[in-house]
Protein backbone atom coordinates (compact mmCIF):
# COMPACT_ATOMS: atom_id res chain seq x y z
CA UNK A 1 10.21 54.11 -56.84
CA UNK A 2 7.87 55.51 -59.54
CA UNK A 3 8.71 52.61 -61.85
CA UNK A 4 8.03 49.94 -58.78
CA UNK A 5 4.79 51.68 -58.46
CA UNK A 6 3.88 51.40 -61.68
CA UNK A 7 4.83 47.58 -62.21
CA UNK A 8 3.31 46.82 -59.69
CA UNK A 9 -0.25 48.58 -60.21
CA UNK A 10 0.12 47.18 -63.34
CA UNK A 11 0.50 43.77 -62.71
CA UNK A 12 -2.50 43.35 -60.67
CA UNK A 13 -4.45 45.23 -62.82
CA UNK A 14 -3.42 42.89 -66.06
CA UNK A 15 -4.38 40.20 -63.85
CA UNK A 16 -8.01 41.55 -62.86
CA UNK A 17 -8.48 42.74 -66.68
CA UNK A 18 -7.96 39.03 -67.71
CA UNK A 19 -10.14 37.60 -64.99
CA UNK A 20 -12.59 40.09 -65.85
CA UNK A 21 -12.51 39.43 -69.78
CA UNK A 22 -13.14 35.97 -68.89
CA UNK A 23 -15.63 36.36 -66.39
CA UNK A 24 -17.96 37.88 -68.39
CA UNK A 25 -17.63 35.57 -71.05
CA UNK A 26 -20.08 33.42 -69.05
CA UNK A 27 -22.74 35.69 -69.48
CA UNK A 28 -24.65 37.18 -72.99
CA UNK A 29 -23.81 40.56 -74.05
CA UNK A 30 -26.95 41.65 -72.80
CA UNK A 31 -26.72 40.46 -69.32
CA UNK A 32 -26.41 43.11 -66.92
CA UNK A 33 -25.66 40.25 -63.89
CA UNK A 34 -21.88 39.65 -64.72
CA UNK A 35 -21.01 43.55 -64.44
CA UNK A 36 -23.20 43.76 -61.51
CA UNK A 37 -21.43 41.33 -59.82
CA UNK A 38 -17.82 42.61 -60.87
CA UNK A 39 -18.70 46.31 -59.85
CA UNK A 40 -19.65 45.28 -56.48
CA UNK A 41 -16.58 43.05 -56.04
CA UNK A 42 -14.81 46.15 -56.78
CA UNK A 43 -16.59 48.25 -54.57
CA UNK A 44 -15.89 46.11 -51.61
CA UNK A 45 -12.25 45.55 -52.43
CA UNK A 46 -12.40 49.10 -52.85
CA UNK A 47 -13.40 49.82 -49.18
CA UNK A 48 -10.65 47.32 -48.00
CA UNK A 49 -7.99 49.01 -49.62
CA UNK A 50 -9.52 52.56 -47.68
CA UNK A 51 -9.28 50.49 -44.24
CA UNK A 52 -5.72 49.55 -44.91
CA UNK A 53 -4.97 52.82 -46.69
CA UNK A 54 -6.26 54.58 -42.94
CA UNK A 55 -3.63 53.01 -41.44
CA UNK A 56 -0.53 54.96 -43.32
CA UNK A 57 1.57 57.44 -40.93
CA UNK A 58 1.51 60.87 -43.09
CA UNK A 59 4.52 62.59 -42.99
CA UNK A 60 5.33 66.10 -41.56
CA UNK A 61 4.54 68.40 -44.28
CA UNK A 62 5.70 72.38 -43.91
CA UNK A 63 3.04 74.30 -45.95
CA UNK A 64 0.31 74.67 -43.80
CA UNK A 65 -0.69 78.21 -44.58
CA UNK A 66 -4.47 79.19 -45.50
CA UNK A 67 -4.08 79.54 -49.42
CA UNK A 68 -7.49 81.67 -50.71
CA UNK A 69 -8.60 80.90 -54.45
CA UNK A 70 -6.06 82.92 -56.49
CA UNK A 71 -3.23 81.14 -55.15
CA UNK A 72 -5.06 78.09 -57.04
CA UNK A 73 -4.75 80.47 -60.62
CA UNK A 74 -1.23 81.13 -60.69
CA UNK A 75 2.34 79.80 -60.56
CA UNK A 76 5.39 81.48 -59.44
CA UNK A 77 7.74 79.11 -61.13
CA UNK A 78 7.47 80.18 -65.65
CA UNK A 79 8.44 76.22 -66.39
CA UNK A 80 5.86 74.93 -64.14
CA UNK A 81 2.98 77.25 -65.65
CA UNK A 82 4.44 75.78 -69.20
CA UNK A 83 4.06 72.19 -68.04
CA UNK A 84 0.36 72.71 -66.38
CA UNK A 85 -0.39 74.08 -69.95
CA UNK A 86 1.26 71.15 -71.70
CA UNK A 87 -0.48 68.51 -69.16
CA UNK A 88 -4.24 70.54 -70.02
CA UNK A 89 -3.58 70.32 -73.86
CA UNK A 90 -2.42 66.59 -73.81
CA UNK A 91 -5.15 65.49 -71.41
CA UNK A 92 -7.54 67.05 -73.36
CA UNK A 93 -6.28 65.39 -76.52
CA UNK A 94 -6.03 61.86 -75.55
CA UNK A 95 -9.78 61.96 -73.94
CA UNK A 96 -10.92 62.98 -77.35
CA UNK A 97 -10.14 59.38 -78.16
CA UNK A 98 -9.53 56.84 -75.40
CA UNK A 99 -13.01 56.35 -74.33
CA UNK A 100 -14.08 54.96 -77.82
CA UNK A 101 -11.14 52.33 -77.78
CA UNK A 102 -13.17 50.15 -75.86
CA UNK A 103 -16.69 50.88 -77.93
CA UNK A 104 -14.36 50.40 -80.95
CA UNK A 105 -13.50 46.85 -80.33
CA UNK A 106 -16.35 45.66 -78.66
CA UNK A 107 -18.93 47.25 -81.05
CA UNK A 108 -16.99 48.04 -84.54
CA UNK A 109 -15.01 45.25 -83.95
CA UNK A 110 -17.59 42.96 -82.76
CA UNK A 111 -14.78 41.02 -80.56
CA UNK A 112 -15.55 39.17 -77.43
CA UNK A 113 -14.99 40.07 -73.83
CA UNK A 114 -12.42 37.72 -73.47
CA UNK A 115 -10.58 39.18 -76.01
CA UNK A 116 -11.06 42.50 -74.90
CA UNK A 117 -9.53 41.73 -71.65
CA UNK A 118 -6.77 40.11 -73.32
CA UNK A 119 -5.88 42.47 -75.43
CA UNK A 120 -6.44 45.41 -72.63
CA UNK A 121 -3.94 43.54 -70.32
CA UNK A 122 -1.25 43.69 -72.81
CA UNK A 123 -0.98 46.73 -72.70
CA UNK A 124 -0.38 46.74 -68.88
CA UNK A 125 1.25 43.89 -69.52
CA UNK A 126 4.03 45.97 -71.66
CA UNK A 127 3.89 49.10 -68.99
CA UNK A 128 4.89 46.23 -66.44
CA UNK A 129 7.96 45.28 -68.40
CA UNK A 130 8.76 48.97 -69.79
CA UNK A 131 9.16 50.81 -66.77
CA UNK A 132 11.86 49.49 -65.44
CA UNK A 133 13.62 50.05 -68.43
CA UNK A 134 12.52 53.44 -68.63
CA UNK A 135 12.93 54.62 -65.42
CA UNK A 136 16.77 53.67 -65.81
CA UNK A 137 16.90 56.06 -69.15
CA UNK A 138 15.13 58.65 -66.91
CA UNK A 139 17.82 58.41 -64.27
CA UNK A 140 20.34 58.46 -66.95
CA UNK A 141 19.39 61.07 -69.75
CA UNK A 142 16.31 63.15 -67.59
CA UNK A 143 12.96 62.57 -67.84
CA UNK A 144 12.01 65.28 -70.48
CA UNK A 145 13.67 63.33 -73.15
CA UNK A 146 11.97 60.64 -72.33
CA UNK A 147 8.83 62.60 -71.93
CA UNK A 148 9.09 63.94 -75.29
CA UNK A 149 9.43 60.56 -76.69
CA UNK A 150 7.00 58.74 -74.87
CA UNK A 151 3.96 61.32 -75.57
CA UNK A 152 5.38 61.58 -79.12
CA UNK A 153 4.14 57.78 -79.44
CA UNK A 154 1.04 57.88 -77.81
CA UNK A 155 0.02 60.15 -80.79
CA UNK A 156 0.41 57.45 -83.17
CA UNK A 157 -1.84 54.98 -80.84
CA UNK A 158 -5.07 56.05 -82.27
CA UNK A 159 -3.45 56.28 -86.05
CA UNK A 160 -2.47 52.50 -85.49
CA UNK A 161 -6.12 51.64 -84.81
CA UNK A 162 -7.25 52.70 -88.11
CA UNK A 163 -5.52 49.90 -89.45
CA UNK A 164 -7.41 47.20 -87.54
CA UNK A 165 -10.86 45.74 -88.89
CA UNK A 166 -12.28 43.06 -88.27
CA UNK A 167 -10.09 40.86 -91.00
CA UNK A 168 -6.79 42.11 -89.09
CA UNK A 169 -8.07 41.61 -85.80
CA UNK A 170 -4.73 40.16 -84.97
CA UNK A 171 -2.98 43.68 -85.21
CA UNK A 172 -4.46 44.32 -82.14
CA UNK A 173 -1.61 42.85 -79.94
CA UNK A 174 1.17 44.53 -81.35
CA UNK A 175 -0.59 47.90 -81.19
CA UNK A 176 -0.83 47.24 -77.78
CA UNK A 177 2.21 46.31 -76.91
CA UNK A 178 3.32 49.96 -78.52
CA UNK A 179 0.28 51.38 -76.59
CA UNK A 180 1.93 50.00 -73.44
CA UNK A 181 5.55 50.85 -74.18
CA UNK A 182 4.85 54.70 -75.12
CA UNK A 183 2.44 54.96 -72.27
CA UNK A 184 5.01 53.92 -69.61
CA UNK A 185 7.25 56.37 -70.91
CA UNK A 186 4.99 59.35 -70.69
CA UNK A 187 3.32 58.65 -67.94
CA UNK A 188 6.18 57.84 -65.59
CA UNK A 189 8.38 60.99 -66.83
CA UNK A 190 5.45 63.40 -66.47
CA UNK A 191 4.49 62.11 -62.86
CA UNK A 192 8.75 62.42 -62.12
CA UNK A 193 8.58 66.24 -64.06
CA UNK A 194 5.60 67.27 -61.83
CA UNK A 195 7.49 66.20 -58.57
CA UNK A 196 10.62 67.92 -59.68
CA UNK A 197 9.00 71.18 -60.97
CA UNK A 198 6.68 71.75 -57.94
CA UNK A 199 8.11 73.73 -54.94
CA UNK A 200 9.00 71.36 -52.28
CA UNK A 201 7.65 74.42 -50.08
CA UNK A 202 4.50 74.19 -51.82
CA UNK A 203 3.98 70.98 -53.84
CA UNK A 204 0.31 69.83 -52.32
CA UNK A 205 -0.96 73.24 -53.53
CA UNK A 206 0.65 72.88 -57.13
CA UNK A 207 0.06 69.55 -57.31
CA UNK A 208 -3.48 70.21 -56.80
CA UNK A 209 -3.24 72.83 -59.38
């Protein structure tokens, strides 16, 4: 299921990246009317998916106890407190870095739009075709292998980009496709890991942890 999920968010996102990347490509740089119109577009498309989103049955859950604050500050369960730990250190790593991708090849780079969105949907582009791969490894050898390898690679994502100037611009599509690859890994296996280590008595609460 996760990996369906994920191919499938993907895909339409790759295809709204690309229609994006070439949308703007009509207007300068400097134009403020091309985002305009593609943030309201998303607003309203936004609000459609809430309507249709208002219309899923929730299913019977069992925990519906008053929890007060401290229940929010610790965990029961040693390997779930070890994987909240893990998930705050490796969050806080990879924002260090991923918001400058984009200023990094639009501004350092100096490469267009179009290009951007090209290059930003092949990376969802190699999620799409990953996960299904890697959600049969999970199935077969556990998802904290896979975990371990997938946020392994994602480490070496922003040592790739220091290889790519503006006279290599070309090694941005197989750095990418390795962005996309490793990504899929980690991020379906530590979605499956959360599901498996939270209490089914009690997962909303950790969950929200």
């Amino acid at each position: 299921f996760t990996r369906k999920r994920i191919r499938l968010i993907g895909t339409f996102g790759m295809i709204s990246m690309v229609i994006g990347g070439l949308w703007l490509k009509h207007f300068p740089k400097e134009s403020p009317v091309g985002f305009s119109f593609m943030f309201a577009l998303g607003a309203l498309i936004g609000l459609i998916s809430i309507i249709a989103f208002s219309k899923v049955k929730e299913p019977a859950y069992s925990d519906h106890e008053h929890h007060p604050l401290k229940d929010f500050l610790t965990f029961e369960d040693g390997h779930l407190r070890k994987f909240v730990w893990f998930s705050i250190a490796f969050n806080f790593a990879f924002m260090l870095a991923s918001p400058f991708f984009a200023v990094y090849m639009l501004e350092n780079l100096g490469i267009s739009y179009e290009y951007y969105g090209i290059a930003s949907s092949v990376t969802i582009l190699a999620q799409v075709l990953a996960s299904r791969y890697i959600g049969r490894l999970a199935d077969k050898y556990g998802d904290k292998p896979i975990a371990i390898i997938g946020h392994l690679g994602t480490a070496f994502v922003p040592l790739m980009y220091l290889m790519i100037t503006k006279q290599t611009l070309w090694l941005l599509v197989p750095v990418q496709l390795f962005s996309g690859f490793v990504w899929a890994a980690a991020d379906l296996s530590r979605f499956n890991l959360l599901l498996d280590l939270a209490d089914g008595r009690k997962r909303a609460m950790q969950i929200a942890e």
